[in-house]
PDB file of N, CA and C in Angstrom:
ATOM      1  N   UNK A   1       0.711  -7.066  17.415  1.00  0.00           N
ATOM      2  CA  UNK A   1       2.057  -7.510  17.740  1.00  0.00           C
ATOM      3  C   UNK A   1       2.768  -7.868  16.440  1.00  0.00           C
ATOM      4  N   UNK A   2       4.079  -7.114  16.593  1.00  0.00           N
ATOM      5  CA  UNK A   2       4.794  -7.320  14.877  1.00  0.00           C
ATOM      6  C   UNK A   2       5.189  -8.934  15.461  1.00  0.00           C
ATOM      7  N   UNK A   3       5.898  -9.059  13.949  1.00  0.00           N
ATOM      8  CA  UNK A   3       6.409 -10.155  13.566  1.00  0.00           C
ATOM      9  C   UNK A   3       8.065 -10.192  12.925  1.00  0.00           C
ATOM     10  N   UNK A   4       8.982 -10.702  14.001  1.00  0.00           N
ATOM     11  CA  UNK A   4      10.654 -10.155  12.796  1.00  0.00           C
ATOM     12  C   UNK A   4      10.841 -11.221  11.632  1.00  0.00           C
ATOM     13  N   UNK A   5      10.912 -10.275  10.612  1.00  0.00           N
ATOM     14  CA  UNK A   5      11.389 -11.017   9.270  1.00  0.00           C
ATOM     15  C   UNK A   5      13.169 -10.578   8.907  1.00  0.00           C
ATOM     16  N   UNK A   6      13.345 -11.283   8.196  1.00  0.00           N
ATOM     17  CA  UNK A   6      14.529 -11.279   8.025  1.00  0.00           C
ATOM     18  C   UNK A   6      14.302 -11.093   6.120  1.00  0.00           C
ATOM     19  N   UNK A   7      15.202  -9.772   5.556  1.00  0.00           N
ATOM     20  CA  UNK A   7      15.258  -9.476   4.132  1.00  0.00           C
ATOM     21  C   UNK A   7      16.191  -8.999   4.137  1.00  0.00           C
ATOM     22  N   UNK A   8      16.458  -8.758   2.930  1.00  0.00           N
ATOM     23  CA  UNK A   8      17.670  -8.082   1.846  1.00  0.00           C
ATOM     24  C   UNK A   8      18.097  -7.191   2.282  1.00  0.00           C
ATOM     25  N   UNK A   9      19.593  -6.422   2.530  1.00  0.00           N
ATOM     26  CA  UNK A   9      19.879  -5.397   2.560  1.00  0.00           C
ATOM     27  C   UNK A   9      19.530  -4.679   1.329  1.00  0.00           C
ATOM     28  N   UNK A  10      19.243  -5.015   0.146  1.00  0.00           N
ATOM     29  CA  UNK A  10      18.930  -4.268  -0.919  1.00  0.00           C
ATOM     30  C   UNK A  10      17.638  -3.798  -1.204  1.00  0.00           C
ATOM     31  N   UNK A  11      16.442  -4.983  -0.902  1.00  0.00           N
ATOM     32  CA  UNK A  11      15.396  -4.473  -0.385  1.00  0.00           C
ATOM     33  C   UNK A  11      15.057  -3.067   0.835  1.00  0.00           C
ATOM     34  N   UNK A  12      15.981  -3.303   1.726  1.00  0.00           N
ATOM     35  CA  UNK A  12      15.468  -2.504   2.933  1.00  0.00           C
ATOM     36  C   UNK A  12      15.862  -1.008   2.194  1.00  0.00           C
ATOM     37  N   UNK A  13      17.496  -1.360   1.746  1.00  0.00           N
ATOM     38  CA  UNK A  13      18.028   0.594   1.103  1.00  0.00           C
ATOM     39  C   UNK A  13      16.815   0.617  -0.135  1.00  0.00           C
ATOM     40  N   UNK A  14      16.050   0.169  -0.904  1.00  0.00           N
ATOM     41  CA  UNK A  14      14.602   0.354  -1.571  1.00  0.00           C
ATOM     42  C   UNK A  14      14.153   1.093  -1.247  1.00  0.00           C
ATOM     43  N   UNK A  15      13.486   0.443  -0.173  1.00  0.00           N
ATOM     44  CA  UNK A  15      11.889   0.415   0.675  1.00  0.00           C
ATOM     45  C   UNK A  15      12.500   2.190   1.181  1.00  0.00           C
ATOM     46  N   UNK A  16      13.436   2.393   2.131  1.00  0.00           N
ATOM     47  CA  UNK A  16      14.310   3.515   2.701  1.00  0.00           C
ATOM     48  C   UNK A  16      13.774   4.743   1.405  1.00  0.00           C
ATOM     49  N   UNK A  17      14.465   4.490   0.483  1.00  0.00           N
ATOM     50  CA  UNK A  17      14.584   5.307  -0.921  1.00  0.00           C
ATOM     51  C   UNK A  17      13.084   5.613  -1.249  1.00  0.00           C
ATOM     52  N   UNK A  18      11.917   4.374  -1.962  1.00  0.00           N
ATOM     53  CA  UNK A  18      10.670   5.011  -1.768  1.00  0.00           C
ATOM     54  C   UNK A  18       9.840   5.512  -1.379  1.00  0.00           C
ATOM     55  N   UNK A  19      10.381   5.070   0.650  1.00  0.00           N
ATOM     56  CA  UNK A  19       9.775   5.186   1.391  1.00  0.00           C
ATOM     57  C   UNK A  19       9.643   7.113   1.613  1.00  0.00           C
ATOM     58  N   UNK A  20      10.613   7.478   1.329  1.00  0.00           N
ATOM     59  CA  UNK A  20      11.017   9.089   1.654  1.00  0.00           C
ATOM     60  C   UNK A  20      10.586   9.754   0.860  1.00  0.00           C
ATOM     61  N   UNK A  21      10.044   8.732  -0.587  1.00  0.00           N
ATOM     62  CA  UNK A  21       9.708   9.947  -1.327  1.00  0.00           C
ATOM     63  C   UNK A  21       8.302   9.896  -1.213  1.00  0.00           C
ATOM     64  N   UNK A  22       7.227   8.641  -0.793  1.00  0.00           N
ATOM     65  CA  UNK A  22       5.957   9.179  -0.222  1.00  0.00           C
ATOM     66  C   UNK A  22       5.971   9.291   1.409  1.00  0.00           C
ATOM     67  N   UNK A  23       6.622   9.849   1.815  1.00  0.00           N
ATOM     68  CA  UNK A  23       7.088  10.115   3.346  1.00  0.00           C
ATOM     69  C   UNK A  23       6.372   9.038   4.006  1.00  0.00           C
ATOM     70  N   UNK A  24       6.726   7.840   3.788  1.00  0.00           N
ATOM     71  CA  UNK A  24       6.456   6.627   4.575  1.00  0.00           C
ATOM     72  C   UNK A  24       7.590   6.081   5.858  1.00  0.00           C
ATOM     73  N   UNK A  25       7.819   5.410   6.570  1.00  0.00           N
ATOM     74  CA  UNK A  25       8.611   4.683   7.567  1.00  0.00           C
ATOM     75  C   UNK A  25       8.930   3.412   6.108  1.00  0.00           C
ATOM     76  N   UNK A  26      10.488   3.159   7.182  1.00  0.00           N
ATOM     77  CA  UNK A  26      10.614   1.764   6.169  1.00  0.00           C
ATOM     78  C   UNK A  26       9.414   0.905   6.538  1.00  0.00           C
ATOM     79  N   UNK A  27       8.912   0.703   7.693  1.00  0.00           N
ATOM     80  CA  UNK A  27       7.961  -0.491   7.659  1.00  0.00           C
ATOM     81  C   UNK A  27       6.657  -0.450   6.680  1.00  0.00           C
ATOM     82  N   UNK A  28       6.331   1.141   7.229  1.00  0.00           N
ATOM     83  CA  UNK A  28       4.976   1.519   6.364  1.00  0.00           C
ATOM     84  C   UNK A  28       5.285   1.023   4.785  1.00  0.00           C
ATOM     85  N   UNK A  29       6.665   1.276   4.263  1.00  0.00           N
ATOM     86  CA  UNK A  29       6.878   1.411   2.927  1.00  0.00           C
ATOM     87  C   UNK A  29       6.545   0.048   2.780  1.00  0.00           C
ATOM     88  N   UNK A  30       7.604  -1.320   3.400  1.00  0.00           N
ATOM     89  CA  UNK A  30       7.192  -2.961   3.361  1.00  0.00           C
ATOM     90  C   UNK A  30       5.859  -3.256   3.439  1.00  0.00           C
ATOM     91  N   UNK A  31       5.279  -2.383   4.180  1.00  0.00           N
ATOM     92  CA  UNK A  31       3.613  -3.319   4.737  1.00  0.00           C
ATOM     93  C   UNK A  31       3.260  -2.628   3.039  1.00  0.00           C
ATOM     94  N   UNK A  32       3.000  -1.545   2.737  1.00  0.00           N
ATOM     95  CA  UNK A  32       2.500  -1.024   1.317  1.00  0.00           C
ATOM     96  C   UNK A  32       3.136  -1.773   0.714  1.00  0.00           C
ATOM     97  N   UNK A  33       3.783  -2.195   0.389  1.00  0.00           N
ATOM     98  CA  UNK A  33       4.438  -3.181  -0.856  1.00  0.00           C
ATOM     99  C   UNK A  33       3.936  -4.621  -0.687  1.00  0.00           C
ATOM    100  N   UNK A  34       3.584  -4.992   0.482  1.00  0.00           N
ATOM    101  CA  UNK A  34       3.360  -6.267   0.864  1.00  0.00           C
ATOM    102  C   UNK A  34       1.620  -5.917  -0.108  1.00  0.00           C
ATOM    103  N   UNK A  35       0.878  -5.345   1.007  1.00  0.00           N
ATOM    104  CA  UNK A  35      -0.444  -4.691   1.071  1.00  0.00           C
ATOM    105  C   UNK A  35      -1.340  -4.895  -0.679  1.00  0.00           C
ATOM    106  N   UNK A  36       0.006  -4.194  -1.148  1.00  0.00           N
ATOM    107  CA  UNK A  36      -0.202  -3.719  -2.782  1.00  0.00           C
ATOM    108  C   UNK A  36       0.205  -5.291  -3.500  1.00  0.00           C
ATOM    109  N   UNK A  37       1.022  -5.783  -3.471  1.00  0.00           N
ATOM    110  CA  UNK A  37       1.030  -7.071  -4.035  1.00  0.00           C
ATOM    111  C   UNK A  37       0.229  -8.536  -3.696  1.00  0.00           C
ATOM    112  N   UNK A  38      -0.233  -8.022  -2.640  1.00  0.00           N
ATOM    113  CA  UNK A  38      -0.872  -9.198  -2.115  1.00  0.00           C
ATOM    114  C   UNK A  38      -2.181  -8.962  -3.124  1.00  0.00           C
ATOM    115  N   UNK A  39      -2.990  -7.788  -2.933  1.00  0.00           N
ATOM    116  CA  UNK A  39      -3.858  -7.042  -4.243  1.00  0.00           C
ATOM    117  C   UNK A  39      -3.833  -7.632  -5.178  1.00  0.00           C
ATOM    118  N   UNK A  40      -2.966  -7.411  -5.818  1.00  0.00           N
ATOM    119  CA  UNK A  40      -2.112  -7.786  -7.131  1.00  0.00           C
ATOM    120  C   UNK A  40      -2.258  -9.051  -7.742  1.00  0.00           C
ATOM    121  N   UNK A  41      -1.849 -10.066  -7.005  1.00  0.00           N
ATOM    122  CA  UNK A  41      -2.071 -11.790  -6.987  1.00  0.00           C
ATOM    123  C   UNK A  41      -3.412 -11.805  -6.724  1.00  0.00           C
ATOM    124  N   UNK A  42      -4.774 -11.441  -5.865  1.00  0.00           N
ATOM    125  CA  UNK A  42      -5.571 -11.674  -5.695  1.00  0.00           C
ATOM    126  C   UNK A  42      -6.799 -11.426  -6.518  1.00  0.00           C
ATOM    127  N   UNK A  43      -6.356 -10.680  -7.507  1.00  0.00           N
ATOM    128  CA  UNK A  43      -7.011  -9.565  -8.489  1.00  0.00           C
ATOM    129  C   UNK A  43      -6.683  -9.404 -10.090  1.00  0.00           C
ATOM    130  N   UNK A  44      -5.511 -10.351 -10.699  1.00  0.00           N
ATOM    131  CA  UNK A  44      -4.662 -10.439 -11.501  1.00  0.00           C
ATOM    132  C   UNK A  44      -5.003  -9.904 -12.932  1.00  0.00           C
ATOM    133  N   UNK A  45      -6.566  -9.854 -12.909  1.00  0.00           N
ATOM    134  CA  UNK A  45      -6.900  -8.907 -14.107  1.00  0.00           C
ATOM    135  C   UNK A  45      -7.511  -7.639 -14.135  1.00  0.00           C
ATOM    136  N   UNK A  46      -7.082  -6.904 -12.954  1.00  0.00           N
ATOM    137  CA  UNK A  46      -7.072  -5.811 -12.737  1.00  0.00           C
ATOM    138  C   UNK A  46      -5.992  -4.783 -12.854  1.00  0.00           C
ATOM    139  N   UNK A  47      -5.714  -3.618 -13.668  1.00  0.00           N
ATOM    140  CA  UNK A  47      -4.394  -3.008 -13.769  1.00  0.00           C
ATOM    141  C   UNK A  47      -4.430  -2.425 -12.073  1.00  0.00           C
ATOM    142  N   UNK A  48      -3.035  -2.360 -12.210  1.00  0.00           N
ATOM    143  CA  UNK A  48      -2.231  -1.706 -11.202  1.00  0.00           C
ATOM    144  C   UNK A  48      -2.883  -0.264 -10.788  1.00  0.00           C
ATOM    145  N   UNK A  49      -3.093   1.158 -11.599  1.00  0.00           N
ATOM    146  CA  UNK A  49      -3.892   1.967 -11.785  1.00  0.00           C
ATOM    147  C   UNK A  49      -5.031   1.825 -10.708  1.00  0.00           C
ATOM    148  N   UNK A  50      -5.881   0.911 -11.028  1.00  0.00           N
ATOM    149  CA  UNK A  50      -7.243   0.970 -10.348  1.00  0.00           C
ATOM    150  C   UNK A  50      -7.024   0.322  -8.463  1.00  0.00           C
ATOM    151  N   UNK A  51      -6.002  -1.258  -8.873  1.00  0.00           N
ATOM    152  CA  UNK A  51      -5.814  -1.705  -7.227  1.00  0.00           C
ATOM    153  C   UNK A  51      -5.167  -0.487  -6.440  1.00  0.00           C
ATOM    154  N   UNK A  52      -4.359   0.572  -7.083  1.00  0.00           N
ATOM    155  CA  UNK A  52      -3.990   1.731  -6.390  1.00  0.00           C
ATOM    156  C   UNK A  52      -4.708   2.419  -5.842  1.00  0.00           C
ATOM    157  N   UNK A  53      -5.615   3.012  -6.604  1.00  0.00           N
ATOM    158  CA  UNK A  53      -7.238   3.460  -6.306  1.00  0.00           C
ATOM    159  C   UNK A  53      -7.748   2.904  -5.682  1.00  0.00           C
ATOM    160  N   UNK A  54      -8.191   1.711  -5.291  1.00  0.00           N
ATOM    161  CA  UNK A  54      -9.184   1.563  -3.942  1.00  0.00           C
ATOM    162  C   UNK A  54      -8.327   1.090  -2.901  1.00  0.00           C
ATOM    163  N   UNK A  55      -7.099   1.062  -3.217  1.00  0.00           N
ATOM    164  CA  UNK A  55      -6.020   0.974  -1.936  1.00  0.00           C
ATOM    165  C   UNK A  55      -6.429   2.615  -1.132  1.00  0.00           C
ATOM    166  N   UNK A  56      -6.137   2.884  -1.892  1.00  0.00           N
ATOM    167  CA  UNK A  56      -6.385   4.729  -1.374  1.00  0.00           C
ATOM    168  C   UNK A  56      -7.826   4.926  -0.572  1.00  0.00           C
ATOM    169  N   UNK A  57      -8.877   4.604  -1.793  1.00  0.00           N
ATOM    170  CA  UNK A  57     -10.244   4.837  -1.070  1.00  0.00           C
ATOM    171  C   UNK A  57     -10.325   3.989  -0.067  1.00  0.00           C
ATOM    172  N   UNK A  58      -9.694   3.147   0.248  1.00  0.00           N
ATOM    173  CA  UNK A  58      -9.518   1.689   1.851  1.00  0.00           C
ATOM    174  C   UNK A  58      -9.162   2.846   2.930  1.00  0.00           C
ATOM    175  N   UNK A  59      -7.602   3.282   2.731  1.00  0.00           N
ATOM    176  CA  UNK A  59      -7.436   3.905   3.662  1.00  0.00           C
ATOM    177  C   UNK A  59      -8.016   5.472   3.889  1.00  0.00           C
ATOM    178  N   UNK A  60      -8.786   6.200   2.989  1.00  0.00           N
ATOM    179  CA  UNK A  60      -9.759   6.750   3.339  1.00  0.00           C
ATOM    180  C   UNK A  60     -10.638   6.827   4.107  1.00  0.00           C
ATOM    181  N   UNK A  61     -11.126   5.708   3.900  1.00  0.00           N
ATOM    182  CA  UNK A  61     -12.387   5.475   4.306  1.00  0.00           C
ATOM    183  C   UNK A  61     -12.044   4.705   5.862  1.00  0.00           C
ATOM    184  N   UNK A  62     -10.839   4.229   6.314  1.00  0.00           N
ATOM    185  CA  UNK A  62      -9.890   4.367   7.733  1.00  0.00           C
ATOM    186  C   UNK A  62      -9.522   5.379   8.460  1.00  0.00           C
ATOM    187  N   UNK A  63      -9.166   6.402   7.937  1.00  0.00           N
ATOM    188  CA  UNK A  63      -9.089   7.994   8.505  1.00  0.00           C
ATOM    189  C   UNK A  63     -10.437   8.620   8.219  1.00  0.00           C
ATOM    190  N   UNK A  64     -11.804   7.763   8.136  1.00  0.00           N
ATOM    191  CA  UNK A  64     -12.941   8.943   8.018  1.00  0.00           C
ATOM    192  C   UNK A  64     -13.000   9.879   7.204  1.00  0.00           C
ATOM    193  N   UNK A  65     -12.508   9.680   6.238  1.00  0.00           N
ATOM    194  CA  UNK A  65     -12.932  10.597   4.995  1.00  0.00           C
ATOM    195  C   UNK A  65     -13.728   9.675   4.083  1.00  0.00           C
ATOM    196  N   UNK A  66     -14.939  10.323   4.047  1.00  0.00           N
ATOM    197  CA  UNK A  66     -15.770   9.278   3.170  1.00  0.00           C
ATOM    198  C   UNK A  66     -17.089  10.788   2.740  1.00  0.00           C
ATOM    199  N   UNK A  67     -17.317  11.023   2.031  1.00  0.00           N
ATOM    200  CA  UNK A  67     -18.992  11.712   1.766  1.00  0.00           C
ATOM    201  C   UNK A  67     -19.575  10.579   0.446  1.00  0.00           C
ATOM    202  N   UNK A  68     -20.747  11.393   0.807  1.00  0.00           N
ATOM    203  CA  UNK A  68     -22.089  10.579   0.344  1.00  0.00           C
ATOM    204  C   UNK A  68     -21.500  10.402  -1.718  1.00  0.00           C
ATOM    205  N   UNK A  69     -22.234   9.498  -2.276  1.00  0.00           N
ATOM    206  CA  UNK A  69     -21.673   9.815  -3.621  1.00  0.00           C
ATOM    207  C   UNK A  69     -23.087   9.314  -4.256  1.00  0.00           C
ATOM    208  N   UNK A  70     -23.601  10.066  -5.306  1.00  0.00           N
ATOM    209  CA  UNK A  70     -25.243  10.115  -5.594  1.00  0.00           C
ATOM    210  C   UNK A  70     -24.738   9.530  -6.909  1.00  0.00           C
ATOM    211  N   UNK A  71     -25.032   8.050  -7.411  1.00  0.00           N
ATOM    212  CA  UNK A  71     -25.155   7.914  -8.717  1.00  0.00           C
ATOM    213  C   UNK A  71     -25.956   8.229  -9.849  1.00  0.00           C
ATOM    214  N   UNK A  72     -26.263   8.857 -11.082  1.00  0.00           N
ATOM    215  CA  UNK A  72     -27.407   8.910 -11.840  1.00  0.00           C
ATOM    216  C   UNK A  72     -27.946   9.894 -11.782  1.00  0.00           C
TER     217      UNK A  72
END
């Protein structure tokens, strides 16, 4: 069950704008921005680069794409 927030008209024409260019919904685009910064603060000496990367392998591994990976 969502939750209504109340933001920026400048934020939302953003979120709209990035959102289209990784063919996201405005919400999808907010929850990823939320998603990704929350990361961000939680992780603070980690570059951006890598929290991107296992953002990705997260939702991977949510749509069942995962194979075996043999170290060594």
């Amino acid at each position: 069950m969502g939750t209504a927030v109340r933001i920026s008209e400048k934020l939302v024409n953003e979120a709209k704008r990035f959102g289209q260019i990784d063919h996201r919904s405005l919400i999808s685009q907010i929850e990823h921005w939320a998603r990704t910064g929350k990361c961000v603060e939680e992780n603070p000496d980690l570059p951006y680069s890598l929290i991107k990367e296992i953002l990705i392998g997260l939702d991977e591994l949510e749509q069942g794409e995962k194979s075996k990976c043999i170290f060594g």
